[in-house]
N, C-alpha and C. Protein backbone atom coordinates (compact mmCIF):
# COMPACT_ATOMS: atom_id res chain seq x y z
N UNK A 1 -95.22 -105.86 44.19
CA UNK A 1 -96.49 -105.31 43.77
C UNK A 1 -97.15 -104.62 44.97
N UNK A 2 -97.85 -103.85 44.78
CA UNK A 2 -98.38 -102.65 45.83
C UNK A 2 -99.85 -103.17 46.39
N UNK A 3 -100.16 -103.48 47.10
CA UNK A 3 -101.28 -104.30 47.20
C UNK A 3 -102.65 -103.67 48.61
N UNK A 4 -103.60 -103.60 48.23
CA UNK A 4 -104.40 -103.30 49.62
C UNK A 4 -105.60 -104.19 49.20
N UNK A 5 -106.71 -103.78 49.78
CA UNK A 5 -107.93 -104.88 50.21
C UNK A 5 -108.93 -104.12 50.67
N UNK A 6 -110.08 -104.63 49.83
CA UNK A 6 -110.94 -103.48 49.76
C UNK A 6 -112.41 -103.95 49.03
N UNK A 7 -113.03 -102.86 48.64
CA UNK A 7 -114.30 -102.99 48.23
C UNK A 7 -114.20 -102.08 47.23
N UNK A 8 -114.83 -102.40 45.98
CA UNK A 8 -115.78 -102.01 44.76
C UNK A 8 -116.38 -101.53 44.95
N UNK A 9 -117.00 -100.72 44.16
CA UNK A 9 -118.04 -99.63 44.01
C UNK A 9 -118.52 -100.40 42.56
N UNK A 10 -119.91 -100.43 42.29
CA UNK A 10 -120.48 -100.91 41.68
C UNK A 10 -120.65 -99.30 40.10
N UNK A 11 -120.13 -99.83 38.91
CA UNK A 11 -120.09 -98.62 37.43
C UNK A 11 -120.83 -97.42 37.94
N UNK A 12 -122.43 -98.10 38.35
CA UNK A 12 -123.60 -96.88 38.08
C UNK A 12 -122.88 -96.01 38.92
N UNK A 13 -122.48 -96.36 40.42
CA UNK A 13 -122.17 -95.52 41.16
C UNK A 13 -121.20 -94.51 41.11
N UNK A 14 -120.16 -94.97 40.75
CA UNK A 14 -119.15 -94.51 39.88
C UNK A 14 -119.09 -93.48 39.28
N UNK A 15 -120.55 -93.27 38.09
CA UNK A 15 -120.46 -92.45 37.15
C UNK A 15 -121.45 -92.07 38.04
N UNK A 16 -122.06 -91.98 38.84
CA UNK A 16 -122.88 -90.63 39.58
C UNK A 16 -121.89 -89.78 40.41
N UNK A 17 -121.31 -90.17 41.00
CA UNK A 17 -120.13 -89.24 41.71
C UNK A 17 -119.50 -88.57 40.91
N UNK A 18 -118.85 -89.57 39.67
CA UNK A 18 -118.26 -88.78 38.75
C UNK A 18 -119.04 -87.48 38.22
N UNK A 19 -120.16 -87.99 37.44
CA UNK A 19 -120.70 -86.73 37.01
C UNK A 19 -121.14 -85.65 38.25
N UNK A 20 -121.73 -85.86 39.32
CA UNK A 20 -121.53 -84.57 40.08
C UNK A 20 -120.76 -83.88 40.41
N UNK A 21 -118.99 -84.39 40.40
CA UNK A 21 -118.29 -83.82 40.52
C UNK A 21 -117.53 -83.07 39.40
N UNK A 22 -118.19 -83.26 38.43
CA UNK A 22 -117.43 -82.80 36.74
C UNK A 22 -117.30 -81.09 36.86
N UNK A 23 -118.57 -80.60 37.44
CA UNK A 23 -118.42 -79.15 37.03
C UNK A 23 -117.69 -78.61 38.34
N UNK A 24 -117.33 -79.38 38.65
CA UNK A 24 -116.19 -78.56 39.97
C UNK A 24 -114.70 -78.48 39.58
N UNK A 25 -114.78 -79.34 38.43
CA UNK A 25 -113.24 -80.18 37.72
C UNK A 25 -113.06 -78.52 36.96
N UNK A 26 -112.08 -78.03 37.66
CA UNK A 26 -111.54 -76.62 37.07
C UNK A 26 -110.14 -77.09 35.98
N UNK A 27 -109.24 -77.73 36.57
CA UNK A 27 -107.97 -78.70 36.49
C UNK A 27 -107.90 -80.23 36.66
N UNK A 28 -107.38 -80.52 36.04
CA UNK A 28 -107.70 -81.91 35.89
C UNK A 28 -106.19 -82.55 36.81
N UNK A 29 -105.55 -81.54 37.45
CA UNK A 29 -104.87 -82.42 38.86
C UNK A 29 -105.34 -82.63 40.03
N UNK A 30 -104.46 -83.99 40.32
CA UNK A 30 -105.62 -84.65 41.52
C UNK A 30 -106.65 -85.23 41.34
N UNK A 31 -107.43 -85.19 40.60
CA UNK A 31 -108.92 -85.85 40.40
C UNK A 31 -108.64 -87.82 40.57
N UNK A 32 -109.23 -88.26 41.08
CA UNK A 32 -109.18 -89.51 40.76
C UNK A 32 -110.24 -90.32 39.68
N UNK A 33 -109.63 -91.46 38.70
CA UNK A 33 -110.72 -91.38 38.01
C UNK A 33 -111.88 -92.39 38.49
N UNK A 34 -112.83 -92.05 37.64
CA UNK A 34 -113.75 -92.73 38.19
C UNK A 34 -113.36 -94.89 38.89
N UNK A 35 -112.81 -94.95 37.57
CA UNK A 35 -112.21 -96.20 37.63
C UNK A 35 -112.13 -96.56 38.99
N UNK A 36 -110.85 -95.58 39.64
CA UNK A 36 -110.73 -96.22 40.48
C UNK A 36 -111.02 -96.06 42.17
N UNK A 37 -112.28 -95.34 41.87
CA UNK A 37 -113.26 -95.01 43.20
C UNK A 37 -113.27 -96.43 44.40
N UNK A 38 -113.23 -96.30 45.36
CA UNK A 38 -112.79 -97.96 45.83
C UNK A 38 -113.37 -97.38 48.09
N UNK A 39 -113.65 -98.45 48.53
CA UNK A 39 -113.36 -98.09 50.07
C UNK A 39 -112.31 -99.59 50.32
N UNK A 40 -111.35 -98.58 50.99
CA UNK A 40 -110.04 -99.55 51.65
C UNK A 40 -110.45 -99.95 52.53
N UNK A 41 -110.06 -100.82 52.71
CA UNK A 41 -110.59 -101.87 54.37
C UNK A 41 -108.88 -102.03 54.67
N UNK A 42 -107.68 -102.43 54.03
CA UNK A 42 -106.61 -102.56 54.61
C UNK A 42 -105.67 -102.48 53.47
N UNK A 43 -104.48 -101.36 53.88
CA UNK A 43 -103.17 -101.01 52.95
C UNK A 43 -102.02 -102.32 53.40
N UNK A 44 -102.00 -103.04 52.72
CA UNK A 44 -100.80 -103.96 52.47
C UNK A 44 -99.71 -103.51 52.01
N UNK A 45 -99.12 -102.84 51.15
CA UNK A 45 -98.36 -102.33 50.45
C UNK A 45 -97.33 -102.98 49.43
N UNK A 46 -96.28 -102.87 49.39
CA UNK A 46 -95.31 -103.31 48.40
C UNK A 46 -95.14 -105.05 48.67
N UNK A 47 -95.10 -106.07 48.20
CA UNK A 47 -95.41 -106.99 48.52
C UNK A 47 -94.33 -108.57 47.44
N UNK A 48 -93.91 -108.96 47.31
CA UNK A 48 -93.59 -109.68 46.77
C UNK A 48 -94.42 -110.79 45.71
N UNK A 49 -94.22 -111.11 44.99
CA UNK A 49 -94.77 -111.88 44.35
C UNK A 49 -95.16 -113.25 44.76
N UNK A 50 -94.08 -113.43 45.54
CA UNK A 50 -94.73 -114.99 46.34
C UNK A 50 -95.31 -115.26 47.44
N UNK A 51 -96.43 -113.72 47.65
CA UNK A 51 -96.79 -114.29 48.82
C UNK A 51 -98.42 -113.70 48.52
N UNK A 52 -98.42 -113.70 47.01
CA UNK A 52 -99.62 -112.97 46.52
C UNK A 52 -100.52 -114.06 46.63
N UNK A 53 -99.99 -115.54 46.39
CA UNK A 53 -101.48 -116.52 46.29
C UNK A 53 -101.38 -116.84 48.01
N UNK A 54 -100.48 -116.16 49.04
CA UNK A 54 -101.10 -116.91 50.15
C UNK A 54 -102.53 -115.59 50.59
N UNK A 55 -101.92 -114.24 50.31
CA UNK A 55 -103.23 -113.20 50.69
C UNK A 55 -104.42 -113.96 50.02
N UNK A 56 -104.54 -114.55 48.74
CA UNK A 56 -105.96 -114.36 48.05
C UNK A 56 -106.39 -115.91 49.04
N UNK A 57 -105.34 -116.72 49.13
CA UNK A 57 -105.77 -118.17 50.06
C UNK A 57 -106.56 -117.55 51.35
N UNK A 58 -105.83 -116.80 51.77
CA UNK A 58 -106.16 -116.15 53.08
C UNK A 58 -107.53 -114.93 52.94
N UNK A 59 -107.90 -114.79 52.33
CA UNK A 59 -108.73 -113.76 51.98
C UNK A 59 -110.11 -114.62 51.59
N UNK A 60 -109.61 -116.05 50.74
CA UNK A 60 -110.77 -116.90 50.70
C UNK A 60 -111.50 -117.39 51.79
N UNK A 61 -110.79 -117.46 53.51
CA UNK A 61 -110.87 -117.78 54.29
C UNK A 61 -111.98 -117.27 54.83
N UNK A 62 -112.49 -115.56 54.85
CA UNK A 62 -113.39 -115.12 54.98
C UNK A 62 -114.67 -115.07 54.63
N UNK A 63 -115.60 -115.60 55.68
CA UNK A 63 -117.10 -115.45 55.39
C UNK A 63 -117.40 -114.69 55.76
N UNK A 64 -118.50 -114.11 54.63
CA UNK A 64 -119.12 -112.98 54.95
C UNK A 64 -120.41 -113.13 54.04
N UNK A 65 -121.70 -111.90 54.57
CA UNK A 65 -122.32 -112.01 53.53
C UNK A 65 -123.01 -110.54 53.09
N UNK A 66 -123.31 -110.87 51.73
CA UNK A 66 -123.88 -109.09 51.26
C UNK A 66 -124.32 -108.36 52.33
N UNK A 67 -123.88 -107.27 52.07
CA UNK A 67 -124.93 -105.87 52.78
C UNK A 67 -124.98 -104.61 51.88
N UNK A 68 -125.38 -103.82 52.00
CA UNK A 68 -125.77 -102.68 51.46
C UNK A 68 -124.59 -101.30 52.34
N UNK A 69 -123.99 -100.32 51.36
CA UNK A 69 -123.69 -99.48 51.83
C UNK A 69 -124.24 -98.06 51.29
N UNK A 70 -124.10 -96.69 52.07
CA UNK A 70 -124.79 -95.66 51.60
C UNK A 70 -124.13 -94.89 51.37
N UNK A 71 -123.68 -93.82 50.40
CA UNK A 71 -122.90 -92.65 50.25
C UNK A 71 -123.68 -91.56 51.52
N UNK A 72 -122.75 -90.81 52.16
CA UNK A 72 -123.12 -89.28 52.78
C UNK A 72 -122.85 -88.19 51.71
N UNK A 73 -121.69 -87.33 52.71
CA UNK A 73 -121.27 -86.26 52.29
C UNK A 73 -120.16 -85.88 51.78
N UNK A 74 -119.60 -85.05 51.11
CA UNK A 74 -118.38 -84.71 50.65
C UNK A 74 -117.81 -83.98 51.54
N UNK A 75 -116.32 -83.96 51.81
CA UNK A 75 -115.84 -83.21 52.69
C UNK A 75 -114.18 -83.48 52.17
N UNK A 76 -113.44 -83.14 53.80
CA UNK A 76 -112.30 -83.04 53.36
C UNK A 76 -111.14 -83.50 54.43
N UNK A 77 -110.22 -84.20 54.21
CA UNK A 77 -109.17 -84.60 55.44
C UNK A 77 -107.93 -83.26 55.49
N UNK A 78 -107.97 -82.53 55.86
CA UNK A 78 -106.82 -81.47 56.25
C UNK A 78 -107.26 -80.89 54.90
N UNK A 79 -108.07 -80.14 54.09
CA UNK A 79 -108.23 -79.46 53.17
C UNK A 79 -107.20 -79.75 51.75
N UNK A 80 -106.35 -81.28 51.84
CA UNK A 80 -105.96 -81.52 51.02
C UNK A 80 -106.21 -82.93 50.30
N UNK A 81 -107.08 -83.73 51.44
CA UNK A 81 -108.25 -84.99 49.78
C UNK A 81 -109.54 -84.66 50.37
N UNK A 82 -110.28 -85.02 49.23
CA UNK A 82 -111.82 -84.40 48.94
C UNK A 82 -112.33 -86.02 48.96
N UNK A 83 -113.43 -86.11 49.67
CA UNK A 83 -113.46 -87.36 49.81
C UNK A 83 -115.03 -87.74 50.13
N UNK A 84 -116.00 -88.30 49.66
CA UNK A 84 -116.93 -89.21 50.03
C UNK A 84 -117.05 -89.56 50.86
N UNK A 85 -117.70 -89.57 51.68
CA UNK A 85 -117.87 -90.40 52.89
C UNK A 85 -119.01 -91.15 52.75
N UNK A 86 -119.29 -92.37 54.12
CA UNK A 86 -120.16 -93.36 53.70
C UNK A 86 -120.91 -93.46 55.22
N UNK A 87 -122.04 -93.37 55.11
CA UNK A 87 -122.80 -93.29 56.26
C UNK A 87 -122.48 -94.83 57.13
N UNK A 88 -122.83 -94.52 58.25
CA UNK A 88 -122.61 -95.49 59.61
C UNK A 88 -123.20 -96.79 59.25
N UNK A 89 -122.05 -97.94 59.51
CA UNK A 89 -122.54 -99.16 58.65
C UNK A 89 -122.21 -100.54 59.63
N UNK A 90 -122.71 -100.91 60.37
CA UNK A 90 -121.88 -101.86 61.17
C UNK A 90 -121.36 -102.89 60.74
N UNK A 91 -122.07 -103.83 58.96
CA UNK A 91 -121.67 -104.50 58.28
C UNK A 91 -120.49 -104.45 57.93
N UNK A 92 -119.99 -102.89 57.38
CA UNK A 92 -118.87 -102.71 57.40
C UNK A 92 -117.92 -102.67 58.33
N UNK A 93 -118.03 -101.71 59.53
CA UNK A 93 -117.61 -102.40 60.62
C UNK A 93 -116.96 -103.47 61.03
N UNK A 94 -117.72 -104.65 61.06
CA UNK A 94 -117.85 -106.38 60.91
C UNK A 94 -116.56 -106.72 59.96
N UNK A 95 -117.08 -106.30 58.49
CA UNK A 95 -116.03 -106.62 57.59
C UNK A 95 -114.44 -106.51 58.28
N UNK A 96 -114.71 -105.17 58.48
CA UNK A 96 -113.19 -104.47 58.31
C UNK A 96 -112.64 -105.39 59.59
N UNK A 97 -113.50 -105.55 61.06
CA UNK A 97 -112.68 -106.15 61.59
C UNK A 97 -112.06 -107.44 61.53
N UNK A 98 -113.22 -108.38 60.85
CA UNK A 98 -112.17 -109.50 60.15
C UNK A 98 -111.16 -109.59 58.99
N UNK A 99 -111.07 -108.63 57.97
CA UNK A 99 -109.99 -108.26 57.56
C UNK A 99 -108.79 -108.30 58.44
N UNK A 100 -108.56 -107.33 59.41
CA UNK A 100 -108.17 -106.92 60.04
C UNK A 100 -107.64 -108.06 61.02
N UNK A 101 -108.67 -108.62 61.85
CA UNK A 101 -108.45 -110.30 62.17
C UNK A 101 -107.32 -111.33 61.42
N UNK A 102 -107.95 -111.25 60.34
CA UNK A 102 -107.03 -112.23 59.29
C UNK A 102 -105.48 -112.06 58.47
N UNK A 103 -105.28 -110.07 58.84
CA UNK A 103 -104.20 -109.89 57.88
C UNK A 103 -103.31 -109.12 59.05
N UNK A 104 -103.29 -109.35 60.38
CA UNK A 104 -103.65 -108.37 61.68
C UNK A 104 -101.58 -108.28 61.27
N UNK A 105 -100.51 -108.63 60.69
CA UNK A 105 -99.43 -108.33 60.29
C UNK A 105 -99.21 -107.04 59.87
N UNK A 106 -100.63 -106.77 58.91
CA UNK A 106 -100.23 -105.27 58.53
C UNK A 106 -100.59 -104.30 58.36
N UNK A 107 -101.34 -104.61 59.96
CA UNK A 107 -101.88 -103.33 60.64
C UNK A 107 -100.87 -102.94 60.96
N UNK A 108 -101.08 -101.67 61.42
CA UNK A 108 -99.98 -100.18 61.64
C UNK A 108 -100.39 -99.97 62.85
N UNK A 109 -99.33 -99.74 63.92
CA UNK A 109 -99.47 -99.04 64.91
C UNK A 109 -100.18 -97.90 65.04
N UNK A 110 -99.53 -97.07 64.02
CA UNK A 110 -99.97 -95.32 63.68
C UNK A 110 -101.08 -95.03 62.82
N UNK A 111 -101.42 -96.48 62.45
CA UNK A 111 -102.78 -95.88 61.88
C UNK A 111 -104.19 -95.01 62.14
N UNK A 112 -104.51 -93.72 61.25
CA UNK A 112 -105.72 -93.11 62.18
C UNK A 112 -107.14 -94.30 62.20
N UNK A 113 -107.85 -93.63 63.08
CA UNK A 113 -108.91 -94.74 63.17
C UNK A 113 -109.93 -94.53 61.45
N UNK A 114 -110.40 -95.79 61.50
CA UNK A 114 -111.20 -96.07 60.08
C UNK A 114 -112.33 -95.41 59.91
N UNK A 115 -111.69 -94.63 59.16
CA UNK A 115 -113.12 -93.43 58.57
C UNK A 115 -113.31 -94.09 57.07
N UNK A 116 -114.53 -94.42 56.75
CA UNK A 116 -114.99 -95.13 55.90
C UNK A 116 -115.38 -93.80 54.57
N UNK A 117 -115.08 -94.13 53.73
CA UNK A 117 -114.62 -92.72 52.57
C UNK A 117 -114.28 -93.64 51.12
N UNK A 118 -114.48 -92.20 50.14
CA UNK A 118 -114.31 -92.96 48.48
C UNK A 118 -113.59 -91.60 48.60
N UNK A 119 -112.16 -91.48 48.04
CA UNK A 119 -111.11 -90.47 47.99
C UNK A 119 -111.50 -90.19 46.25
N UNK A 120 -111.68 -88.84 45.77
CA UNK A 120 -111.63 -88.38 45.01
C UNK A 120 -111.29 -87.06 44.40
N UNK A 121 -110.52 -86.47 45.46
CA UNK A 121 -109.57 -85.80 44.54
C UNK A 121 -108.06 -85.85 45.84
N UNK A 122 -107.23 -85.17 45.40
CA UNK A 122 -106.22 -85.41 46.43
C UNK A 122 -105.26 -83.76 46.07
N UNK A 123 -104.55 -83.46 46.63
CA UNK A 123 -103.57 -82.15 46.81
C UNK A 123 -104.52 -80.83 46.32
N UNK A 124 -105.90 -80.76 46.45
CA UNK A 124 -106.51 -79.60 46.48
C UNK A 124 -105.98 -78.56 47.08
N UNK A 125 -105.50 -78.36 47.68
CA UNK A 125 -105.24 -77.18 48.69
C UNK A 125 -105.50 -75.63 47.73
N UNK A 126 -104.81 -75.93 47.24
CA UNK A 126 -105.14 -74.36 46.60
C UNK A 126 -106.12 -74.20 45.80
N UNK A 127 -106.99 -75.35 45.60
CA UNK A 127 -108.32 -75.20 45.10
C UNK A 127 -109.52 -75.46 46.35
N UNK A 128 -109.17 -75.23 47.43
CA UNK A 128 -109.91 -75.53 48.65
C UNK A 128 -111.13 -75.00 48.29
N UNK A 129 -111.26 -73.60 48.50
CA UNK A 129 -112.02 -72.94 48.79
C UNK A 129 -113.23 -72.95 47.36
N UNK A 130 -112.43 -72.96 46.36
CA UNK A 130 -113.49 -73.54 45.15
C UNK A 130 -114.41 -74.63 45.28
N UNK A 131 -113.49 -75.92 45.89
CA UNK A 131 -114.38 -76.86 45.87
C UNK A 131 -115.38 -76.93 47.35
N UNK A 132 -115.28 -76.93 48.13
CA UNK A 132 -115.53 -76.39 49.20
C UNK A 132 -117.10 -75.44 48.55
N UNK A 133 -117.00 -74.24 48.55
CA UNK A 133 -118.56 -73.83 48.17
C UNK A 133 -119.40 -75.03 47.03
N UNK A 134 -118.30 -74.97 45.84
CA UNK A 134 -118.97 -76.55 45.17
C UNK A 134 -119.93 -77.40 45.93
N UNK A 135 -118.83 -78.08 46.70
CA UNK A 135 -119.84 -79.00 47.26
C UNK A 135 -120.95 -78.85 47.96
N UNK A 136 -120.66 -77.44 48.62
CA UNK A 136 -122.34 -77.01 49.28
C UNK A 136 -123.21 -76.34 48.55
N UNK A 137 -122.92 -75.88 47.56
CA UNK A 137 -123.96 -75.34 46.62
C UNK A 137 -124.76 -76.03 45.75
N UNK A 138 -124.44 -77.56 45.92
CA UNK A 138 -125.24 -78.03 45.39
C UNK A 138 -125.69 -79.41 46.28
N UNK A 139 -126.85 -80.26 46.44
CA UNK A 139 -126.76 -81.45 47.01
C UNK A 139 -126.77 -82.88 46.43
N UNK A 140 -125.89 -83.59 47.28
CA UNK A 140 -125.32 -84.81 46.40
C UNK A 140 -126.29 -85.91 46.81
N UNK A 141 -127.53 -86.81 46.24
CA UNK A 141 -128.20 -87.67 46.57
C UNK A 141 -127.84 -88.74 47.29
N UNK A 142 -128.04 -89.22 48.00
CA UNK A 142 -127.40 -90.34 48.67
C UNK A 142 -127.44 -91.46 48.12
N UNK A 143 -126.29 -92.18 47.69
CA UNK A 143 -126.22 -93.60 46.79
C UNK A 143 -126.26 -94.93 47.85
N UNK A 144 -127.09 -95.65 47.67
CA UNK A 144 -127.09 -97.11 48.31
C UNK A 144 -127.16 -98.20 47.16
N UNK A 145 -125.33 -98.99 47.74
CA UNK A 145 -125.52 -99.81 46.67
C UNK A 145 -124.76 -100.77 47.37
N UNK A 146 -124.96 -101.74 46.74
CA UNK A 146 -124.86 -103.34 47.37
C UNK A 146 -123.16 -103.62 47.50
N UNK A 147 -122.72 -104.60 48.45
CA UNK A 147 -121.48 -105.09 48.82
C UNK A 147 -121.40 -106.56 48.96
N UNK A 148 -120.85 -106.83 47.32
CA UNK A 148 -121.04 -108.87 47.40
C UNK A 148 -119.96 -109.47 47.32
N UNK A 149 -118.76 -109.06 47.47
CA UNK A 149 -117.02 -109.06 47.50
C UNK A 149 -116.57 -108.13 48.31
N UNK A 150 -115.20 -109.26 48.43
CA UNK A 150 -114.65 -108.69 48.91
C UNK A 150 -113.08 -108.48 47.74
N UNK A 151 -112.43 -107.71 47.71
CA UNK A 151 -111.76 -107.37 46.59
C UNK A 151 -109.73 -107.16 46.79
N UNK A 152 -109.19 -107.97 46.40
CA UNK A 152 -107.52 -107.79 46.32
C UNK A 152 -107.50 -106.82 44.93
N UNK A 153 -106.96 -105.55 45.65
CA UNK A 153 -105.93 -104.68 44.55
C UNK A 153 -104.84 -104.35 44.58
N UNK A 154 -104.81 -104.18 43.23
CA UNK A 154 -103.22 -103.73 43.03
C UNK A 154 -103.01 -102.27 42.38
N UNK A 155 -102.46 -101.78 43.02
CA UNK A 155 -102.29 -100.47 42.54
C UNK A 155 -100.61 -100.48 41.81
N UNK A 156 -101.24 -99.93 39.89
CA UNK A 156 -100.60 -99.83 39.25
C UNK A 156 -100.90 -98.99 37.88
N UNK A 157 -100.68 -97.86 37.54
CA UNK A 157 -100.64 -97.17 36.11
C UNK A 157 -100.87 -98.11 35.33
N UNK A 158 -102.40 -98.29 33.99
CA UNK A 158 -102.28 -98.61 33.33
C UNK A 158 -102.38 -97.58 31.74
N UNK A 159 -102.39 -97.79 30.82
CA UNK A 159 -102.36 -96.98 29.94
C UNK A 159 -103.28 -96.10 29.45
N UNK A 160 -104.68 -96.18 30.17
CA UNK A 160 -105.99 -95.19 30.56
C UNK A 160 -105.63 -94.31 31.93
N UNK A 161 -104.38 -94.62 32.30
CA UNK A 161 -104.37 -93.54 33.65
C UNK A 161 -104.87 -94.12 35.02
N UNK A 162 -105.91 -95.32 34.68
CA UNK A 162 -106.40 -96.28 36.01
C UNK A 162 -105.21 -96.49 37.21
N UNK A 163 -105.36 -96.53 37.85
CA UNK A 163 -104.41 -97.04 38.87
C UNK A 163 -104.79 -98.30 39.88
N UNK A 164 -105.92 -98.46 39.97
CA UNK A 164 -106.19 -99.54 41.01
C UNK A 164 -106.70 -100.45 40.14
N UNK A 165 -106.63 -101.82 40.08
CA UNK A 165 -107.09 -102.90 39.36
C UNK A 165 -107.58 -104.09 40.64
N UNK A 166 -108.51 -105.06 40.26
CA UNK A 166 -108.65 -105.89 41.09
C UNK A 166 -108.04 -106.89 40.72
N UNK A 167 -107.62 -108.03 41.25
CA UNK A 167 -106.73 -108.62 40.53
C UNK A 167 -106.99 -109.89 41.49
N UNK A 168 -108.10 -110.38 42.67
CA UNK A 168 -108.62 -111.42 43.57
C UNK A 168 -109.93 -111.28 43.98
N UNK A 169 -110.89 -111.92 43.74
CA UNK A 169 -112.48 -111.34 44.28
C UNK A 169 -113.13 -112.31 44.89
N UNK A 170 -113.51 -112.52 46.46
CA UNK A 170 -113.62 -113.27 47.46
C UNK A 170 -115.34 -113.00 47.19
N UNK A 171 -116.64 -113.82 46.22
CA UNK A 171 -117.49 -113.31 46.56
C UNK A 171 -117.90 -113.78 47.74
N UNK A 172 -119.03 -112.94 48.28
CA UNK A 172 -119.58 -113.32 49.71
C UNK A 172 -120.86 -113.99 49.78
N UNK A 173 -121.01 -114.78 51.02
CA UNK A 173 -122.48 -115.89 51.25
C UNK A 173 -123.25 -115.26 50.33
N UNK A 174 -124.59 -115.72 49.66
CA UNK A 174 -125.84 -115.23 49.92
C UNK A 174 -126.73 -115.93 51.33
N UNK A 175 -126.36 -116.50 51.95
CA UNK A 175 -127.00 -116.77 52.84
C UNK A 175 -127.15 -116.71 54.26
């Protein structure tokens, strides 16, 4: 099973990105759906089945407690994913490095450094320049919305086209 670790995005939010981004939707390749709007904290990948209840054991291990995150701007990694970004968060920060702490096996040498992002569309390239004025021609409100889990997914096709499912949810302190 294909597995990473991560954070939710709370519906409302979801369908605000979504709908701002609808009238840019020329083609409906690449788009990600709303469903599965998500910020990665760590790619695990292909994974076996028996070692799925030690991640969520290990994932319970982590304390943490709510914080708030903020949407920025839209932009782009090499003009081929279109991507959300999320303003400067040290909570997150925090998070990611105990993730990171706790699962430190499958970290990557070659990994680029953690740019904090909601990926929503991917192989644009030849729609660059469309989306690109898109996004500056119009302005995207800034979303602040709460972070009370921490989240095991699995990335898998279901029969709506979804691909990421949660499938372990570590909530966090309130206190």
């Amino acid at each position: 099973m294909r597995l990473f670790i991560g954070i939710e995005l709370p519906d409302d939010v979801k369908k605000k990105i979504f709908e701002f981004l609808l009238p840019l939707q020329i083609t409906p390749k690449g788009w990600e759906n709303a469903h599965d709007y998500h910020q990665t904290l760590l790619f695990i990948g292909e994974t076996p089945d028996e070692k799925i209840e030690e991640i969520k054991e290990r994932m319970n291990q982590i304390v943490f407690y709510p914080f708030e995150l903020a949407t920025g701007a839209f932009t782009f990694f090499n003009r081929r994913i279109m991507f959300l970004d999320l303003k400067p968060s040290n909570d997150l920060l925090r998070l990611k490095f105990l993730v990171d702490q706790n699962f430190s096996e499958w970290l990557r040498e070659k990994d680029k450094e953690f740019t904090p992002h909601i990926t929503v569309k991917r192989w644009q390239r030849y729609e660059f320049e469309h989306l690109d004025k898109g996004i500056k021609s119009r302005e995207f409100q800034s979303l602040i919305f709460p972070v009370t889990a921490l989240a095991l997914f699995k990335s898998e096709k279901d029969a709506d086209n979804n691909k990421y499912h949660v499938i372990h949810r570590v909530q966090f302190d309130k206190h």
